[in-house]
Structures are given as structure tokens and as C-alpha cells.
C-alpha atoms as a PDB file:
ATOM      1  CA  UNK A   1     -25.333  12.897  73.381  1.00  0.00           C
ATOM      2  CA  UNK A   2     -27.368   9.887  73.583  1.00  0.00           C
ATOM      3  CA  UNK A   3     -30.628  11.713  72.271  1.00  0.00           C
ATOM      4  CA  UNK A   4     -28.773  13.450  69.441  1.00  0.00           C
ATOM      5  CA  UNK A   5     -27.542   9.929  68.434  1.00  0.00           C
ATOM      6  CA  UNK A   6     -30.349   8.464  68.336  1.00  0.00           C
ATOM      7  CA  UNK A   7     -31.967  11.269  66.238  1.00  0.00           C
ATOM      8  CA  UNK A   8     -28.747  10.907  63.950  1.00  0.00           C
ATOM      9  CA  UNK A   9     -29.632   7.151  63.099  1.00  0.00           C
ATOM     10  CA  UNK A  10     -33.388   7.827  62.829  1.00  0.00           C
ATOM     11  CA  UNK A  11     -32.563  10.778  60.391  1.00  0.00           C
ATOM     12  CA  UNK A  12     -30.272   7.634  58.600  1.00  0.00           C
ATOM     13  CA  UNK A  13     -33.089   5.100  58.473  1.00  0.00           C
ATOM     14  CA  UNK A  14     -35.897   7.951  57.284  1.00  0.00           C
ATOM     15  CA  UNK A  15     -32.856   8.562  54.491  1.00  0.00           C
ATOM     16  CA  UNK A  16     -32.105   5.409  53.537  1.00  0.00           C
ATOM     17  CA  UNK A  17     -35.817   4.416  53.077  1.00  0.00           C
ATOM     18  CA  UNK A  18     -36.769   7.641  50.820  1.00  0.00           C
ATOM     19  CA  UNK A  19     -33.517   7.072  48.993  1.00  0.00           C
ATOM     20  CA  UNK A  20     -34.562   3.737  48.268  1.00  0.00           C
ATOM     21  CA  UNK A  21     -37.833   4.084  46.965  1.00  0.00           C
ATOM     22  CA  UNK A  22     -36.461   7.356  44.676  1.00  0.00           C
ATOM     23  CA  UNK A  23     -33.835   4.409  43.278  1.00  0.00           C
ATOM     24  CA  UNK A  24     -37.032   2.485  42.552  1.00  0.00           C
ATOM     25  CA  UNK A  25     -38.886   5.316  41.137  1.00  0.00           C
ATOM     26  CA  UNK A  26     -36.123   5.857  38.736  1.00  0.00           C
ATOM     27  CA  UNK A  27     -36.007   2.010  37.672  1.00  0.00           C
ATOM     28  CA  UNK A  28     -39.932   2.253  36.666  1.00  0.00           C
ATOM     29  CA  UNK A  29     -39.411   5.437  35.122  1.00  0.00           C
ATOM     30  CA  UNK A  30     -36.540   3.471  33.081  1.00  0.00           C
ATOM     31  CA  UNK A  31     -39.116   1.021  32.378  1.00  0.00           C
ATOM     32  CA  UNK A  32     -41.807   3.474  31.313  1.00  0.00           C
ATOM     33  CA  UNK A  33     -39.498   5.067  29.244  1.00  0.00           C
ATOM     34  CA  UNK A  34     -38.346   1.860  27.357  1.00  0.00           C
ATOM     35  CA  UNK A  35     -42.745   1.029  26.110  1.00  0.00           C
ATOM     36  CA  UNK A  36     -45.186   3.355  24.704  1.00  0.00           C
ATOM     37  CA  UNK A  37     -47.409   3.960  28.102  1.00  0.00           C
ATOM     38  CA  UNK A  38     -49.831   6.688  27.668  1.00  0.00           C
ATOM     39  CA  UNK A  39     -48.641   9.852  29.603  1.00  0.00           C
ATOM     40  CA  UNK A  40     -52.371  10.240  30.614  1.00  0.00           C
ATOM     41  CA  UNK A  41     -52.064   7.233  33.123  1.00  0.00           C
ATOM     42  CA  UNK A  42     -51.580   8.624  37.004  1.00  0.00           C
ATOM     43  CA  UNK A  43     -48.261   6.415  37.135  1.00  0.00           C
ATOM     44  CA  UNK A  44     -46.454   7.746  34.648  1.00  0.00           C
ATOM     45  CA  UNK A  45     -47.870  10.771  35.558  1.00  0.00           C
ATOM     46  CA  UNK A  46     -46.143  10.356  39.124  1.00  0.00           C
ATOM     47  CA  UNK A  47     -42.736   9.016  37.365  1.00  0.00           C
ATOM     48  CA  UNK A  48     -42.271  11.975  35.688  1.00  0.00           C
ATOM     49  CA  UNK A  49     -43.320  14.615  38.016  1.00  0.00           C
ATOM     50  CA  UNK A  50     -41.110  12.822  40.322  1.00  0.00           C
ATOM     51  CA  UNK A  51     -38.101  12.573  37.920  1.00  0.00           C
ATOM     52  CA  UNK A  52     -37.935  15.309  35.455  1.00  0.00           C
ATOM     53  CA  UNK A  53     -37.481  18.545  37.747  1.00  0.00           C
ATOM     54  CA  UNK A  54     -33.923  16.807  39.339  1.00  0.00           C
ATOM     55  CA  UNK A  55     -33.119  15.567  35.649  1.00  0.00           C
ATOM     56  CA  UNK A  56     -33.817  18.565  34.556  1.00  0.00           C
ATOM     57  CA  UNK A  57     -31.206  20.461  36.736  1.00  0.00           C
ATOM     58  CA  UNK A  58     -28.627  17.938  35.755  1.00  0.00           C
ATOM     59  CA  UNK A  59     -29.349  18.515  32.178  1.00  0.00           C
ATOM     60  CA  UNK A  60     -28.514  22.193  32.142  1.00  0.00           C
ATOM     61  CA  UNK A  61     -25.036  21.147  34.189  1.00  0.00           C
ATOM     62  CA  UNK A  62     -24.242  18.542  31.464  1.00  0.00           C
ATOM     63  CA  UNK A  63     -22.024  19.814  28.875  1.00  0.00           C
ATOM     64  CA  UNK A  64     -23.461  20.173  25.722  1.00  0.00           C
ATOM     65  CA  UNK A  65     -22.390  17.180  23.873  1.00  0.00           C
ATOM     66  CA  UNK A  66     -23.377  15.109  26.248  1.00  0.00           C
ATOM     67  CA  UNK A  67     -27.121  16.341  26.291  1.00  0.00           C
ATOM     68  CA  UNK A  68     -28.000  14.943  23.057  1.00  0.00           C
ATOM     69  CA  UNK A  69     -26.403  11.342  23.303  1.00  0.00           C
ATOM     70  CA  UNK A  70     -28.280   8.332  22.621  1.00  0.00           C
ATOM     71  CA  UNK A  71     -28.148   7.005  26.158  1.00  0.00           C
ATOM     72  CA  UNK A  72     -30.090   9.130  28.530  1.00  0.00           C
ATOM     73  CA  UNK A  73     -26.806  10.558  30.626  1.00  0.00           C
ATOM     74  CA  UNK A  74     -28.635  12.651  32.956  1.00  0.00           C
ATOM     75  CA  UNK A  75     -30.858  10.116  34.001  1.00  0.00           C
ATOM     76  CA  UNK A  76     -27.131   7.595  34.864  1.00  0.00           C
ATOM     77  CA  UNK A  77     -25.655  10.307  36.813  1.00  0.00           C
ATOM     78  CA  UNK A  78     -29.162  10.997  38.882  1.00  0.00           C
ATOM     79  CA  UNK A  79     -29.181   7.201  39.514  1.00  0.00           C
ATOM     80  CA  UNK A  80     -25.604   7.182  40.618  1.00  0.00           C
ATOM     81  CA  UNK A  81     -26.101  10.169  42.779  1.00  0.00           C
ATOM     82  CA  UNK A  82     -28.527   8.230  44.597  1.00  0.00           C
ATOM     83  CA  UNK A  83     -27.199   5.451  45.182  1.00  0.00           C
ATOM     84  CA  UNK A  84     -23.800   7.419  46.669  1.00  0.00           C
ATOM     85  CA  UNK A  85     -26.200   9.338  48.689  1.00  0.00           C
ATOM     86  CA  UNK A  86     -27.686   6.028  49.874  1.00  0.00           C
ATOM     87  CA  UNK A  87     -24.415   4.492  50.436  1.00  0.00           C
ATOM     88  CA  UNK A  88     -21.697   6.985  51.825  1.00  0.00           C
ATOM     89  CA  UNK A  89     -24.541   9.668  53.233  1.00  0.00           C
ATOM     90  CA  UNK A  90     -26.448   7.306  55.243  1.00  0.00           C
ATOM     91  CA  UNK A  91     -23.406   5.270  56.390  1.00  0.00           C
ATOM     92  CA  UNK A  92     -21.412   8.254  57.395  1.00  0.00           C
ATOM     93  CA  UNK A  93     -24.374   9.072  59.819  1.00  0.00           C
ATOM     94  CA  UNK A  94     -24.961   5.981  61.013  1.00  0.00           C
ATOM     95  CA  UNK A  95     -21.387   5.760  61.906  1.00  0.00           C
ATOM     96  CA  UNK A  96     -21.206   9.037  63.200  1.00  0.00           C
ATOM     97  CA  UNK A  97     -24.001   7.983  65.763  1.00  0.00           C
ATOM     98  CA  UNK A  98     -22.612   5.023  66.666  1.00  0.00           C
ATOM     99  CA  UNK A  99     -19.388   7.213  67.621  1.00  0.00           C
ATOM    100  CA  UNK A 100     -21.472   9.434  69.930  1.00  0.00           C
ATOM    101  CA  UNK A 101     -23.393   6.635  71.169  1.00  0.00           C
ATOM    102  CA  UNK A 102     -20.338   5.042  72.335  1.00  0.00           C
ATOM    103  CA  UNK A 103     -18.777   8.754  73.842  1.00  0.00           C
ATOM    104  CA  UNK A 104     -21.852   8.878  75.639  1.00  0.00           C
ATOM    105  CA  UNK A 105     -21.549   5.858  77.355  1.00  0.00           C
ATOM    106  CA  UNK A 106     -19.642   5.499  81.153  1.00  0.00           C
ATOM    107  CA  UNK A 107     -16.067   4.758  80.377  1.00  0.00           C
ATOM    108  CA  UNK A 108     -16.877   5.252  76.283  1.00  0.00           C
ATOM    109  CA  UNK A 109     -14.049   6.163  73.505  1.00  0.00           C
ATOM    110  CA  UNK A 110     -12.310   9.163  74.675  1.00  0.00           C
ATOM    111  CA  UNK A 111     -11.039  11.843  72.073  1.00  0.00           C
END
């Protein structure tokens, strides 16, 4: 139990860290988005190959009068998937590792 515990909160970490750099990957391609950068440049280059596939998806879910709105919506509800996913995804494993960390141990929470 130990070992699959401690694989539980390393797979948590690894999460939390990629989930937090896509959140700032998203805030520079909000940035990009907002000046006239030239698409030729290797960073914005990155930002949208990194972006557009996943807002993409969510675009074809959104209802249709919602696609067309001033305000980027697809790009909000990416965001806000991300940070749930970094939130209540990576908590609920770390806590569910903590919980077999402490079953594992001698005289540890029974049930």
C-alpha cells in the first residue's frame, strides 16, 4: 500500500506541475492574443499549437450562439477546466494517498 501511495502523490505532484504551466500557457496565449505578434515567431507558434487543438474540441461542444460571442468562451471554460483539474483532481489524489498511507501504517485507520 505504501508503494502505491507514494506513486499516487508523485502522479499528484507530476499533475499539478503540468497543470500549472498549461494555466500559464493559456495566460500568454491571452496575452498574445490581446497585441499584434507575428504568428511567424516560435512562441506564438508554441501558444497556439499548444492551445488551439483542446479549444478547438470545446468549440464544436459550445452551442452555437455562444461560438461567435465577443468574449472568447471556449478559451474561459478551457481555463476553468484547468484550474478544477488542478484543484479537485490533484487534491482528491493527494488525499486519497494520504488515506492509504495512513491504512498502511501498524495500527493505521481501519475501514
Amino acid at each position: 500500500m505504501l508503494l502505491l501511495a507514494d506513486v499516487m502523490m508523485g502522479v499528484a505532484r507530476v499533475l499539478s506541475w503540468v497543470l500549472w504551466f498549461y494555466e500559464i500557457v493559456l495566460i500568454a496565449r491571452a496575452v498574445v492574443s490581446w497585441v499584434s505578434a507575428d504568428p511567424r515567431n516560435p512562441i506564438v507558434g508554441f501558444l497556439h499549437a499548444a492551445t488551439d487543438p483542446l479549444l478547438r474540441v470545446i468549440r464544436r461542444l459550445l452551442p452555437m450562439s455562444l461560438r461567435y460571442f465577443p468574449i472568447d468562451i471556449a478559451f474561459l471554460v478551457l481555463f476553468a477546466l484547468v484550474i478544477f483539474a488542478n484543484h479537485a483532481v490533484v487534491q482528491t489524489l493527494v488525499d486519497y494517498a494520504t488515506v492509504l498511507r495512513l491504512q498502511a501504517l501498524p495500527g493505521g485507520v481501519q475501514g
